[in-house]
C-alpha atoms as a PDB file:
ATOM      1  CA  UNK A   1      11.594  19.434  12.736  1.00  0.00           C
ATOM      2  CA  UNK A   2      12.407  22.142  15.293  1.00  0.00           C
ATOM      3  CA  UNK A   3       9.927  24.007  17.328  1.00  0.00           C
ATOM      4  CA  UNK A   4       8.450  27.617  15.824  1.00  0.00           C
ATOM      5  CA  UNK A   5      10.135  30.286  18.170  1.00  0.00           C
ATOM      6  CA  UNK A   6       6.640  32.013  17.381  1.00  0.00           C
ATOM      7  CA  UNK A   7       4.540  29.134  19.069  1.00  0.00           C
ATOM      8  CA  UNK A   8       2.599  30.338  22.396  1.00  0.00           C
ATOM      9  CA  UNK A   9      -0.454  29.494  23.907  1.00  0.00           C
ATOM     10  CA  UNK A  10      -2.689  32.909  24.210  1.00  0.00           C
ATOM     11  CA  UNK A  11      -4.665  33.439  27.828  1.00  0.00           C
ATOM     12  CA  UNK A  12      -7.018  35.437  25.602  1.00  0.00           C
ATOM     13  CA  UNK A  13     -10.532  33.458  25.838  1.00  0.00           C
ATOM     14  CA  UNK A  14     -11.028  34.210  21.920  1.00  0.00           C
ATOM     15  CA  UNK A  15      -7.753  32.906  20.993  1.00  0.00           C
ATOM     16  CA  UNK A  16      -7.177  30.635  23.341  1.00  0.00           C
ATOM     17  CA  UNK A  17      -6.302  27.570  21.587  1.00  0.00           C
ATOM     18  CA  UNK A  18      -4.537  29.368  18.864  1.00  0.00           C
ATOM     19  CA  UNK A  19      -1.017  28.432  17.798  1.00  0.00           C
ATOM     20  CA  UNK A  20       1.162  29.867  15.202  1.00  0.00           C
ATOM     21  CA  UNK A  21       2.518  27.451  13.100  1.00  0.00           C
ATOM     22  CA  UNK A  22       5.655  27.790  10.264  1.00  0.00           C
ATOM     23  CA  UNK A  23       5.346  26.335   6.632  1.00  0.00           C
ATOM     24  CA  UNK A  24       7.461  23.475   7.805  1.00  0.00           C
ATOM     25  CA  UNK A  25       5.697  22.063  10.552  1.00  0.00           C
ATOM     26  CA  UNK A  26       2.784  22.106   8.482  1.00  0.00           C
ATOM     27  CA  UNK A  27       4.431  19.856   6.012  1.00  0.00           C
ATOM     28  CA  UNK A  28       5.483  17.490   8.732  1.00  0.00           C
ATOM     29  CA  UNK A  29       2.188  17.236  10.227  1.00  0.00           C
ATOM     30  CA  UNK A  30       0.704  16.814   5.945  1.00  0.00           C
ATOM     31  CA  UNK A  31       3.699  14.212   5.358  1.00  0.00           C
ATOM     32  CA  UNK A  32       3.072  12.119   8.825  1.00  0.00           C
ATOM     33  CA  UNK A  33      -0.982  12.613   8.229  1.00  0.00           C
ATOM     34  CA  UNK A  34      -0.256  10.404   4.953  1.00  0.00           C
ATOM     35  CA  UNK A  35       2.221   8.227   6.336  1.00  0.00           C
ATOM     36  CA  UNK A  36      -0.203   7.401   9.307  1.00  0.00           C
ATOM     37  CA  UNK A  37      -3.560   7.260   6.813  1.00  0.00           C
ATOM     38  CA  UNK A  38      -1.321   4.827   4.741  1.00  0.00           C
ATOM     39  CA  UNK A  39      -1.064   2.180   7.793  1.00  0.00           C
ATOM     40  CA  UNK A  40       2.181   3.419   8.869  1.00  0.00           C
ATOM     41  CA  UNK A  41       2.928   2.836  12.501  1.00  0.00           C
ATOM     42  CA  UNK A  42       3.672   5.683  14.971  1.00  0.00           C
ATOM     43  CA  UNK A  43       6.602   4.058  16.341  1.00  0.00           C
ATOM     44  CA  UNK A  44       7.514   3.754  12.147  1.00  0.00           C
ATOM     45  CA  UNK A  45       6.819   7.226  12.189  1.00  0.00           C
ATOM     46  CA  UNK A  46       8.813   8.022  15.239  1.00  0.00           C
ATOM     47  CA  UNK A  47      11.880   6.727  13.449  1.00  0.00           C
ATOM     48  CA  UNK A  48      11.367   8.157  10.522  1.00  0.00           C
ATOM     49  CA  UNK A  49      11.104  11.890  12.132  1.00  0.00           C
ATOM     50  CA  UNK A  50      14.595  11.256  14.697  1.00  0.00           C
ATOM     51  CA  UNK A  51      16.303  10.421  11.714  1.00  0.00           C
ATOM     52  CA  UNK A  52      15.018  13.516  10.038  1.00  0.00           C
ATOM     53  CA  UNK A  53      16.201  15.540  12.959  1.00  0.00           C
ATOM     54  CA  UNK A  54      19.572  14.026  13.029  1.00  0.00           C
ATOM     55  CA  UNK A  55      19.877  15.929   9.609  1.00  0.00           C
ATOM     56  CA  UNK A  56      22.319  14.712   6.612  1.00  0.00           C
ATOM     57  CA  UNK A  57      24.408  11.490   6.759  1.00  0.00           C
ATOM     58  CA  UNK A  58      21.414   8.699   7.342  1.00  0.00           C
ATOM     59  CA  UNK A  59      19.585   9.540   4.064  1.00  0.00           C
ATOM     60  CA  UNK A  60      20.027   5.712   2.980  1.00  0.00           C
ATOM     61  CA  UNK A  61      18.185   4.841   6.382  1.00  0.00           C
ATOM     62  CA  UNK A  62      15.135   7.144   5.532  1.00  0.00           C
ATOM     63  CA  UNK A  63      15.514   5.748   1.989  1.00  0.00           C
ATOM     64  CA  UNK A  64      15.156   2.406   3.548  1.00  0.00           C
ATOM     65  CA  UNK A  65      12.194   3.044   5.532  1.00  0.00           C
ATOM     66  CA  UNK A  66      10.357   4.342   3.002  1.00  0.00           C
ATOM     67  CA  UNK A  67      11.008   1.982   0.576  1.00  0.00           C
ATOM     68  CA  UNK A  68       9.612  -0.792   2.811  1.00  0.00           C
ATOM     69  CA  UNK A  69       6.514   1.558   3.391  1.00  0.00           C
ATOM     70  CA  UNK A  70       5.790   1.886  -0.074  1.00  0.00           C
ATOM     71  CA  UNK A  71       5.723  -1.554  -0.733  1.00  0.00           C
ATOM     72  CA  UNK A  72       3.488  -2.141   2.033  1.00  0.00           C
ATOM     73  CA  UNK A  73       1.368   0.428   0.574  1.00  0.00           C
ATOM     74  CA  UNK A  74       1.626  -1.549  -2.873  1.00  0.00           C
ATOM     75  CA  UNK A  75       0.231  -4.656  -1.644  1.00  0.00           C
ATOM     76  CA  UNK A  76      -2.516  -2.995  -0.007  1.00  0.00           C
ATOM     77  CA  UNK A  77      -3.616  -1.502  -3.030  1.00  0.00           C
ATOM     78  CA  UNK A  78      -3.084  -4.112  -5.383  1.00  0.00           C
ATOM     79  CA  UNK A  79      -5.664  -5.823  -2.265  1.00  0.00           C
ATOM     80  CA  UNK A  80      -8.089  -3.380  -2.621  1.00  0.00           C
ATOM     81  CA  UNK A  81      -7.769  -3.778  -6.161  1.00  0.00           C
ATOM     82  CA  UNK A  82      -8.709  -7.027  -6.314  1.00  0.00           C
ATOM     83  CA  UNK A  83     -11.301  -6.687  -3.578  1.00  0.00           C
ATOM     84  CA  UNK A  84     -12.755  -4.103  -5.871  1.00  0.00           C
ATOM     85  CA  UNK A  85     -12.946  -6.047  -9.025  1.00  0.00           C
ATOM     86  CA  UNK A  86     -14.816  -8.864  -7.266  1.00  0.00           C
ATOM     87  CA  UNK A  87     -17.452  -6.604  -6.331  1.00  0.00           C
ATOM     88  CA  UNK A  88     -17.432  -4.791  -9.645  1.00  0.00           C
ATOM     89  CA  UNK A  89     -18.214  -8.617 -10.783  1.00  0.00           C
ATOM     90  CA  UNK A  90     -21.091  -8.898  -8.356  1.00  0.00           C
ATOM     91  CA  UNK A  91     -22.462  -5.680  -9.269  1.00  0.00           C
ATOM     92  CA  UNK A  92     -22.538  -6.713 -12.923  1.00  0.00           C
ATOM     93  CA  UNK A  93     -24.258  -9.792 -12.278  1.00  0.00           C
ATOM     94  CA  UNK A  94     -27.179  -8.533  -9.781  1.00  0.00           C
ATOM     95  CA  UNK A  95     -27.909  -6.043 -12.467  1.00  0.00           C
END
């Protein structure tokens, strides 16, 4: 996840806070957005990015980490789930 060469902060009031971005930042920032949203932790995060920097060779390590993720991620739902069917039940009797 290098830099944009293109990135630069414009001194022009209209465009002041305008950045240009490339396609892949845009899917880091989409791919941490979800990992964040999905109760991942920044410093989980953190990792997850250096060892995407450090490029090829550590694969099983980002495997890893997102294996343990996801299966965070599955209880939660399978949580909600349940939380959901209870008031589902509620609903149906109150009706």
């Amino acid at each position: 996840m290098e830099r944009a060469a293109c990135r630069h902060w414009s001194s022009s009031p209209r465009t002041r806070s305008s950045f240009a971005y490339h396609e892949e930042d845009l899917e880091w920032l989409a791919i941490c957005t979800k990992l964040r949203s999905s109760g991942m932790s920044m410093a989980v995060i953190r990792q997850y990015i250096e060892l995407a920097r450090q490029g090829p060779g550590n694969e099983h390590e980002r495997l890893q980490l997102l294996r343990r993720h996801e299966a965070q991620v599955e209880t939660q739902i399978r949580a909600l789930q349940d939380t959901l069917d209870v008031m589902r039940y509620k609903v149906q009797i109150l009706r």
